[in-house]
PDB file of N, CA and C in Angstrom:
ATOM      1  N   UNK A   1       0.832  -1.176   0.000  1.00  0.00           N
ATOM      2  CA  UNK A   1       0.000   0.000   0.000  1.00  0.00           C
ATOM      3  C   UNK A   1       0.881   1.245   0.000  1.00  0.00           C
ATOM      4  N   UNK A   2       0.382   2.248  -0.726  1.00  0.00           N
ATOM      5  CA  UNK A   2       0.693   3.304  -0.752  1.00  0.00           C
ATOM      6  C   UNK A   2       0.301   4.843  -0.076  1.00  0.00           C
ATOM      7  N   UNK A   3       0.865   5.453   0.471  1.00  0.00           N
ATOM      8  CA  UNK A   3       0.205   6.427   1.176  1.00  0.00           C
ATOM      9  C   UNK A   3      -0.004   7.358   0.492  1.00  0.00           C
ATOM     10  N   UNK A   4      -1.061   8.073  -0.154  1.00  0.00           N
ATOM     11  CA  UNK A   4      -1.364   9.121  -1.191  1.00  0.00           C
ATOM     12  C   UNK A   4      -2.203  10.331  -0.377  1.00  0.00           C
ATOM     13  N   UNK A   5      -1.883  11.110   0.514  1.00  0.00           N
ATOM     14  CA  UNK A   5      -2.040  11.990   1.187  1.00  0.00           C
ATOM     15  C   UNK A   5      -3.239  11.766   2.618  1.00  0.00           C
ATOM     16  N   UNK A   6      -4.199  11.239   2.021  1.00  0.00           N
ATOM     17  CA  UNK A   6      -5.671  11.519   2.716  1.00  0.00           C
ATOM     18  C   UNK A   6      -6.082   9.328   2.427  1.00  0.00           C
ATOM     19  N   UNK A   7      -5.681   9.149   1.517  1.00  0.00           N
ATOM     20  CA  UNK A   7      -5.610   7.798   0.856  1.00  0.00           C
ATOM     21  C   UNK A   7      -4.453   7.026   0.889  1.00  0.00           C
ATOM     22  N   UNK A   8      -5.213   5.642   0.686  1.00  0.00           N
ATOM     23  CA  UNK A   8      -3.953   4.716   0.778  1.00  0.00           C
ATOM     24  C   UNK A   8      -4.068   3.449  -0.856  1.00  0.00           C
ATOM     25  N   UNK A   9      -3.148   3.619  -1.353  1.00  0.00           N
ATOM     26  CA  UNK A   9      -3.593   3.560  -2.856  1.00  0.00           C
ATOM     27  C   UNK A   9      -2.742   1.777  -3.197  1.00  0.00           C
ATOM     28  N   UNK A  10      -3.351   0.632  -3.450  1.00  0.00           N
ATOM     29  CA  UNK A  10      -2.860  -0.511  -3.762  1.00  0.00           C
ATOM     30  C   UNK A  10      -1.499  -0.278  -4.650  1.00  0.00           C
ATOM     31  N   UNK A  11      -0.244  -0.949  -4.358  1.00  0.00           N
ATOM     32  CA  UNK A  11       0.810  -0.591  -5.141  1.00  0.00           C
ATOM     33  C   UNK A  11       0.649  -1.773  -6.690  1.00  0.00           C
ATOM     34  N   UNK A  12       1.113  -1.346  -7.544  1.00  0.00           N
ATOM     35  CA  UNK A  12       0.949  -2.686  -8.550  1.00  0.00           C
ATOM     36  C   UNK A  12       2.813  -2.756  -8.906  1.00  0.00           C
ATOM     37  N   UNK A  13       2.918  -3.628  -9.745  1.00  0.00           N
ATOM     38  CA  UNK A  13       4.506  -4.049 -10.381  1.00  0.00           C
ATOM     39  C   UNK A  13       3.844  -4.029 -11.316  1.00  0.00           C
ATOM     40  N   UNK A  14       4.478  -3.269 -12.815  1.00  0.00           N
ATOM     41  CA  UNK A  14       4.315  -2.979 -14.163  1.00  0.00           C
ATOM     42  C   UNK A  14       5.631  -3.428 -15.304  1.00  0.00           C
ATOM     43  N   UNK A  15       5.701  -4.499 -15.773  1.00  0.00           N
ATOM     44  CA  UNK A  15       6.471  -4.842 -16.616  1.00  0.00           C
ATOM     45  C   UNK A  15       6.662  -4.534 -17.939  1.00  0.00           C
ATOM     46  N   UNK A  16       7.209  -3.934 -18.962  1.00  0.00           N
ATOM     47  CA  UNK A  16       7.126  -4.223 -20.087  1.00  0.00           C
ATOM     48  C   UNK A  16       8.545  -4.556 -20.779  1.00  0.00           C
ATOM     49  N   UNK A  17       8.270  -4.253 -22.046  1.00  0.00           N
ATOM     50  CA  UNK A  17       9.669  -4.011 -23.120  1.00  0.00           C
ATOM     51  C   UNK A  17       9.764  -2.863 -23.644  1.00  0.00           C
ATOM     52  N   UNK A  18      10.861  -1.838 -23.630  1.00  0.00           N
ATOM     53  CA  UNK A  18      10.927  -0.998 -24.243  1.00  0.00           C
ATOM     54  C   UNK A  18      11.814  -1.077 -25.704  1.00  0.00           C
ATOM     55  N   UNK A  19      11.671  -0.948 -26.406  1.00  0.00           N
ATOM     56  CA  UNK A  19      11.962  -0.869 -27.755  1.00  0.00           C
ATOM     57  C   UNK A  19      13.331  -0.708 -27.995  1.00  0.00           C
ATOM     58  N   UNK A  20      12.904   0.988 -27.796  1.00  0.00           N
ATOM     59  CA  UNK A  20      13.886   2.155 -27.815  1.00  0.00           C
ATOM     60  C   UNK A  20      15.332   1.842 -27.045  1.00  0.00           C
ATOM     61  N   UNK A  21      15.009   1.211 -25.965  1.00  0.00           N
ATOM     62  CA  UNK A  21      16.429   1.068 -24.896  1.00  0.00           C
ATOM     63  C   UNK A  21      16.694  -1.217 -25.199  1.00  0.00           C
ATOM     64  N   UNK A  22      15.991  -1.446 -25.748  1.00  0.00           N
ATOM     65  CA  UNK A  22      15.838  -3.097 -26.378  1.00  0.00           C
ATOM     66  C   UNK A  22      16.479  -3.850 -24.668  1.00  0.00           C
ATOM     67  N   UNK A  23      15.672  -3.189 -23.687  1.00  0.00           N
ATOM     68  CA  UNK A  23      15.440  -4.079 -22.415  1.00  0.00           C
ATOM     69  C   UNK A  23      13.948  -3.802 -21.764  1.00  0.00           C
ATOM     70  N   UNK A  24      13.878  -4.860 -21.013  1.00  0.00           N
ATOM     71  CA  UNK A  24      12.953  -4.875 -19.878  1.00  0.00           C
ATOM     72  C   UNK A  24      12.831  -3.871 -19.337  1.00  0.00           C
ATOM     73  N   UNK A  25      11.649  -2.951 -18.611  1.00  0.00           N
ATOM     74  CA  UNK A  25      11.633  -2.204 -17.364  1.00  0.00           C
ATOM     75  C   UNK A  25      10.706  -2.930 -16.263  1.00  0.00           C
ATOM     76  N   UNK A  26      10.992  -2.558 -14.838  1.00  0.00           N
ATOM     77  CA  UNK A  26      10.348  -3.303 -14.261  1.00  0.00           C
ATOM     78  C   UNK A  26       9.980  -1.842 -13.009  1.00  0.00           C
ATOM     79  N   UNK A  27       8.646  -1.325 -12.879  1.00  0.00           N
ATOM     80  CA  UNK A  27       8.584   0.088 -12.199  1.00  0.00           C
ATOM     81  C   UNK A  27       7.502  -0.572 -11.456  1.00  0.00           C
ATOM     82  N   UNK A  28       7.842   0.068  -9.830  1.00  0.00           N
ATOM     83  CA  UNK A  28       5.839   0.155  -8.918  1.00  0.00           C
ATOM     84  C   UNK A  28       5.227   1.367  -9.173  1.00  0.00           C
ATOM     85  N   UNK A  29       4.121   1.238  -9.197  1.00  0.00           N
ATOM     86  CA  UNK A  29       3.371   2.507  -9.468  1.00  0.00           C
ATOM     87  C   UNK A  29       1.793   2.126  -9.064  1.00  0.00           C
ATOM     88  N   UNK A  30       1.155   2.965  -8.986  1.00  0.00           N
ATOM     89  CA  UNK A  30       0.055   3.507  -8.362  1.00  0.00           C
ATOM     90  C   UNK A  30      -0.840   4.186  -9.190  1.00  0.00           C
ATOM     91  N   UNK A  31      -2.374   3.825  -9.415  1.00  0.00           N
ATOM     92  CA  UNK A  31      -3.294   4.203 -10.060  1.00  0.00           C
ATOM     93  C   UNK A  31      -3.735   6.709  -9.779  1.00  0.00           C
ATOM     94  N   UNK A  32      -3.285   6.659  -8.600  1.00  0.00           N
ATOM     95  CA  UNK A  32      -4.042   7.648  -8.118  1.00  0.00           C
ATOM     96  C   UNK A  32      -2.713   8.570  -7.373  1.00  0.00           C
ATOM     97  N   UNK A  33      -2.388   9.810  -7.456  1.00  0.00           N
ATOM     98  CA  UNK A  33      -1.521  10.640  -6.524  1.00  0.00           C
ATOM     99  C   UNK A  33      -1.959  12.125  -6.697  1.00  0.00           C
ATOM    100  N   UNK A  34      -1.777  12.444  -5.583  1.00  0.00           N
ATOM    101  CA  UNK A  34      -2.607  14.147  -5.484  1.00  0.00           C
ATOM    102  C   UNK A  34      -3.451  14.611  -6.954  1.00  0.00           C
ATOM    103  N   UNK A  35      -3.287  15.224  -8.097  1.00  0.00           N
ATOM    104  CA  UNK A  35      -3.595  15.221  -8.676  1.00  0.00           C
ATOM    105  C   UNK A  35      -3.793  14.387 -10.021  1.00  0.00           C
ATOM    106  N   UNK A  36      -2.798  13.514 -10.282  1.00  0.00           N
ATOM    107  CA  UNK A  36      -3.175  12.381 -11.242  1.00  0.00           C
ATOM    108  C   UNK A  36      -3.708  11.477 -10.876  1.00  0.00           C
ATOM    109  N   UNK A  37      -4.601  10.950 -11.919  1.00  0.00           N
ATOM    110  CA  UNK A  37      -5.037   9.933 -12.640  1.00  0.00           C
ATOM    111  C   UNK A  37      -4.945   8.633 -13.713  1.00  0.00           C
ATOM    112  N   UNK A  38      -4.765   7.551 -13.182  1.00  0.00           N
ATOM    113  CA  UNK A  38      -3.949   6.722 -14.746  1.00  0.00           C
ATOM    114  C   UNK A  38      -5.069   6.631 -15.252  1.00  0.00           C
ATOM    115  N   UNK A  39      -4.406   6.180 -16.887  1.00  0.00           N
ATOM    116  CA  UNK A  39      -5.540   5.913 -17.871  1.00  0.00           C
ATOM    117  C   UNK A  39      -4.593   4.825 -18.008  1.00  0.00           C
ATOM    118  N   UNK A  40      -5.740   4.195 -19.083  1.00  0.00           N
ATOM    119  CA  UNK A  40      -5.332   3.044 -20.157  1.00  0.00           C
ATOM    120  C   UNK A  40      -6.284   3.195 -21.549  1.00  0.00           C
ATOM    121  N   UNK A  41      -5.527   2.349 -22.101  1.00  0.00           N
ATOM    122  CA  UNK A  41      -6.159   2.894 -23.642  1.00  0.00           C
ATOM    123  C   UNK A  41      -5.283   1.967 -24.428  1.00  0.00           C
ATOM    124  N   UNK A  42      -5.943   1.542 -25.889  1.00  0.00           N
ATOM    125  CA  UNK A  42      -5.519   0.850 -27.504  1.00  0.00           C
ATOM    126  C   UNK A  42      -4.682   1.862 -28.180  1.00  0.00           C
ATOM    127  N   UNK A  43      -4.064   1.643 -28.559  1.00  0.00           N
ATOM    128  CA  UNK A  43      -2.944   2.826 -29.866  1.00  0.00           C
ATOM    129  C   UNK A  43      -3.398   2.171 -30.891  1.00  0.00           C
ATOM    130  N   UNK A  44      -3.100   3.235 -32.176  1.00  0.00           N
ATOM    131  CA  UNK A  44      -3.390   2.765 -32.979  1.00  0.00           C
ATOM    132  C   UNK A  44      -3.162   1.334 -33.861  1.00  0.00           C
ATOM    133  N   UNK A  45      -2.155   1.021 -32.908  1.00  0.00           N
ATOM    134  CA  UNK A  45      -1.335  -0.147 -33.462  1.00  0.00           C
ATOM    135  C   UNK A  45      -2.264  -1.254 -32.935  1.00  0.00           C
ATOM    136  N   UNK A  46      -2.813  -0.789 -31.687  1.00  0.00           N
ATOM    137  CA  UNK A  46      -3.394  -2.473 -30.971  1.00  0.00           C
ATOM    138  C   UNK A  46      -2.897  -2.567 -29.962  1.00  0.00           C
ATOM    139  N   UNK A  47      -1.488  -1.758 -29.810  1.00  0.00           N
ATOM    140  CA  UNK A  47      -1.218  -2.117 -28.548  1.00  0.00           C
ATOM    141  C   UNK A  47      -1.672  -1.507 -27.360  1.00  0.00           C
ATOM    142  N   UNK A  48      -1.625  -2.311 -25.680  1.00  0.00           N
ATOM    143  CA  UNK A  48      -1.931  -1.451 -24.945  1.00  0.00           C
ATOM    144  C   UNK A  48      -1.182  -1.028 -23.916  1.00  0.00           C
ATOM    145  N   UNK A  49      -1.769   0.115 -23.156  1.00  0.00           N
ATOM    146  CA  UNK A  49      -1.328   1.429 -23.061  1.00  0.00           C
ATOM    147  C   UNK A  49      -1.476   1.643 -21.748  1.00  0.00           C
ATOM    148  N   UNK A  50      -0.347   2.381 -20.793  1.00  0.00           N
ATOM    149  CA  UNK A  50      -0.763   2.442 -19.274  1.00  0.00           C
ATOM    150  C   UNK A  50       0.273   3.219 -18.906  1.00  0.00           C
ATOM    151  N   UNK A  51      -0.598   4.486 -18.266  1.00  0.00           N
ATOM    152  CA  UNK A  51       0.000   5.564 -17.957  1.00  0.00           C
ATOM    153  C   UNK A  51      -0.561   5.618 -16.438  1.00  0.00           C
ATOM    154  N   UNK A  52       0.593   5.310 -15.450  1.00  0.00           N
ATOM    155  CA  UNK A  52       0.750   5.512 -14.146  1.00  0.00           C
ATOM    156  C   UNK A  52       1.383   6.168 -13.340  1.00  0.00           C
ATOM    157  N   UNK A  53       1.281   6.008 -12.036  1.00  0.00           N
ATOM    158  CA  UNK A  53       2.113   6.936 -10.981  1.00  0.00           C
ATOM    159  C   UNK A  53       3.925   6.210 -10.592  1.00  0.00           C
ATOM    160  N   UNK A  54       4.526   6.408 -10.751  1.00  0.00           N
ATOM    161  CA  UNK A  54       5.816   5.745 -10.562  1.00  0.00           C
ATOM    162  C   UNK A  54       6.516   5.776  -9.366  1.00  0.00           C
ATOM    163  N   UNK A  55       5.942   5.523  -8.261  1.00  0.00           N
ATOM    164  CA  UNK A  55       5.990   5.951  -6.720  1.00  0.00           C
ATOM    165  C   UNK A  55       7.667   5.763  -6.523  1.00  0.00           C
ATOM    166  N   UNK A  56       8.498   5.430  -7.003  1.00  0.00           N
ATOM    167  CA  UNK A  56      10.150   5.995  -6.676  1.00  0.00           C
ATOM    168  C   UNK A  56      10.722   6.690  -7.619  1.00  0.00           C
ATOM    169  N   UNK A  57      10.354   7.049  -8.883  1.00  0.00           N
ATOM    170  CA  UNK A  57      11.068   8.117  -9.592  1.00  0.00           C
ATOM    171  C   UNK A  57       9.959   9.457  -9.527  1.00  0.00           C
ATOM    172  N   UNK A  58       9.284   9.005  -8.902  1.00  0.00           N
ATOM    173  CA  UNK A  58       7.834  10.609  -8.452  1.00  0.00           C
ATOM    174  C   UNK A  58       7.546  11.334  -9.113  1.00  0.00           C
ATOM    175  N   UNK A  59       6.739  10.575 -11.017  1.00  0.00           N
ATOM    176  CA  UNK A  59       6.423  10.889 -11.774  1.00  0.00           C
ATOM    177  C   UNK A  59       5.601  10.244 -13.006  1.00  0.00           C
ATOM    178  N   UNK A  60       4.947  10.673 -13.850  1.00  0.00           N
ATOM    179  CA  UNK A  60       3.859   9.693 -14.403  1.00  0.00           C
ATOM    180  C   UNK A  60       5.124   8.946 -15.793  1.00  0.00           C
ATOM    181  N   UNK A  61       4.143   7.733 -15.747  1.00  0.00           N
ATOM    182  CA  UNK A  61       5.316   6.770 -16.660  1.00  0.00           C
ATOM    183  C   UNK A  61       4.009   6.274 -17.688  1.00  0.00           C
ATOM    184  N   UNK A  62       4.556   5.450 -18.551  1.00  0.00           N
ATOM    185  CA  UNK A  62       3.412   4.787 -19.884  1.00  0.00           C
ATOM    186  C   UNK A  62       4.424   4.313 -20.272  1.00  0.00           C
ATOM    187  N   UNK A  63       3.865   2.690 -20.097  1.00  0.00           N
ATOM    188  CA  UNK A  63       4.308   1.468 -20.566  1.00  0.00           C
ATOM    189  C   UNK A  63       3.371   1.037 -21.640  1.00  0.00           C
ATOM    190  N   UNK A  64       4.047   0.472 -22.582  1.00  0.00           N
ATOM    191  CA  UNK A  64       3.414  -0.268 -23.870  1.00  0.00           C
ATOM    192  C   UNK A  64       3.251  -2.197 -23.559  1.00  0.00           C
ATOM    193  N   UNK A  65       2.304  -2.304 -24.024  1.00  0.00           N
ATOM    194  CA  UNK A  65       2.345  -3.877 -23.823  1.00  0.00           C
ATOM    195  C   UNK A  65       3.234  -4.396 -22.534  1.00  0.00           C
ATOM    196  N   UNK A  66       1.770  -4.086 -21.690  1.00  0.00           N
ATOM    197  CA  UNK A  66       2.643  -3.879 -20.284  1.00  0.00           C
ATOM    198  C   UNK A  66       2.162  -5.616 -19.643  1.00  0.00           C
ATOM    199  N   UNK A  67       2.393  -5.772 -18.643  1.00  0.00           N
ATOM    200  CA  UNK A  67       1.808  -6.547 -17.345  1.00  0.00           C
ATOM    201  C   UNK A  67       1.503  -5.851 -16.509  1.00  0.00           C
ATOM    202  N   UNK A  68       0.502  -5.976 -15.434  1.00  0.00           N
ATOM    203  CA  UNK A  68       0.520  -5.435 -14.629  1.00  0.00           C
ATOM    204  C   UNK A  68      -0.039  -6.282 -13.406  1.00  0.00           C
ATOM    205  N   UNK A  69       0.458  -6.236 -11.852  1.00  0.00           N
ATOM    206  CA  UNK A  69      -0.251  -7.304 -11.031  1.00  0.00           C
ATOM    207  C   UNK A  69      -0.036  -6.353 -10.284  1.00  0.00           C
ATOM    208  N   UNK A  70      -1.069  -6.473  -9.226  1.00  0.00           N
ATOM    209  CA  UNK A  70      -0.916  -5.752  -7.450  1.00  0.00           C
ATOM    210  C   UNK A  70      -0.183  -6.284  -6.551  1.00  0.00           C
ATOM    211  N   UNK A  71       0.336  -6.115  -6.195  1.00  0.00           N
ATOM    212  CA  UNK A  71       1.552  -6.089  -4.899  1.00  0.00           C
ATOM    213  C   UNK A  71       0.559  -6.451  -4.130  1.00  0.00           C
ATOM    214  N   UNK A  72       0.818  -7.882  -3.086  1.00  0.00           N
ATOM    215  CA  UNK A  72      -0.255  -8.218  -2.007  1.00  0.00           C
ATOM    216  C   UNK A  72       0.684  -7.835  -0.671  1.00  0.00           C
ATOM    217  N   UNK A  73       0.116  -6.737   0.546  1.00  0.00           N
ATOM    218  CA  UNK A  73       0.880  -6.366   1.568  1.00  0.00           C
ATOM    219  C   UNK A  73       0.874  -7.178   3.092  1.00  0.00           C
TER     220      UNK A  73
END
């Protein structure tokens, strides 16, 4: 769990592949922080799409053809 001011926000582990850098990333992140919101969404390609909270670099991230599971505490 995450402490998000007033809230306490489920942490998830987000996997993907990045292309661009031709490795793995492996980030925790969080649906909800003071003012953001994640989305998800299809690209035009098909692939999908997930733009989250990145609770140790303390900033929004978007992974492509991601995984995603919740952290059980």
């Amino acid at each position: 769990m995450y402490q998000n001011d007033k809230t306490v926000e489920p942490v998830k582990i987000i996997r993907w592949f990045a292309q661009s850098r031709q490795a793995s990333i492996v980030c925790y992140g969080v649906d909800k922080f003071k003012n953001f919101i994640s989305r998800k969404w299809t690209d035009k390609k098909g692939n999908k799409c997930y733009n989250f909270w990145d609770i140790y670099s303390k900033h929004p991230r978007t992974a492509v053809n991601y995984d995603a599971k919740e952290l059980k505490s």
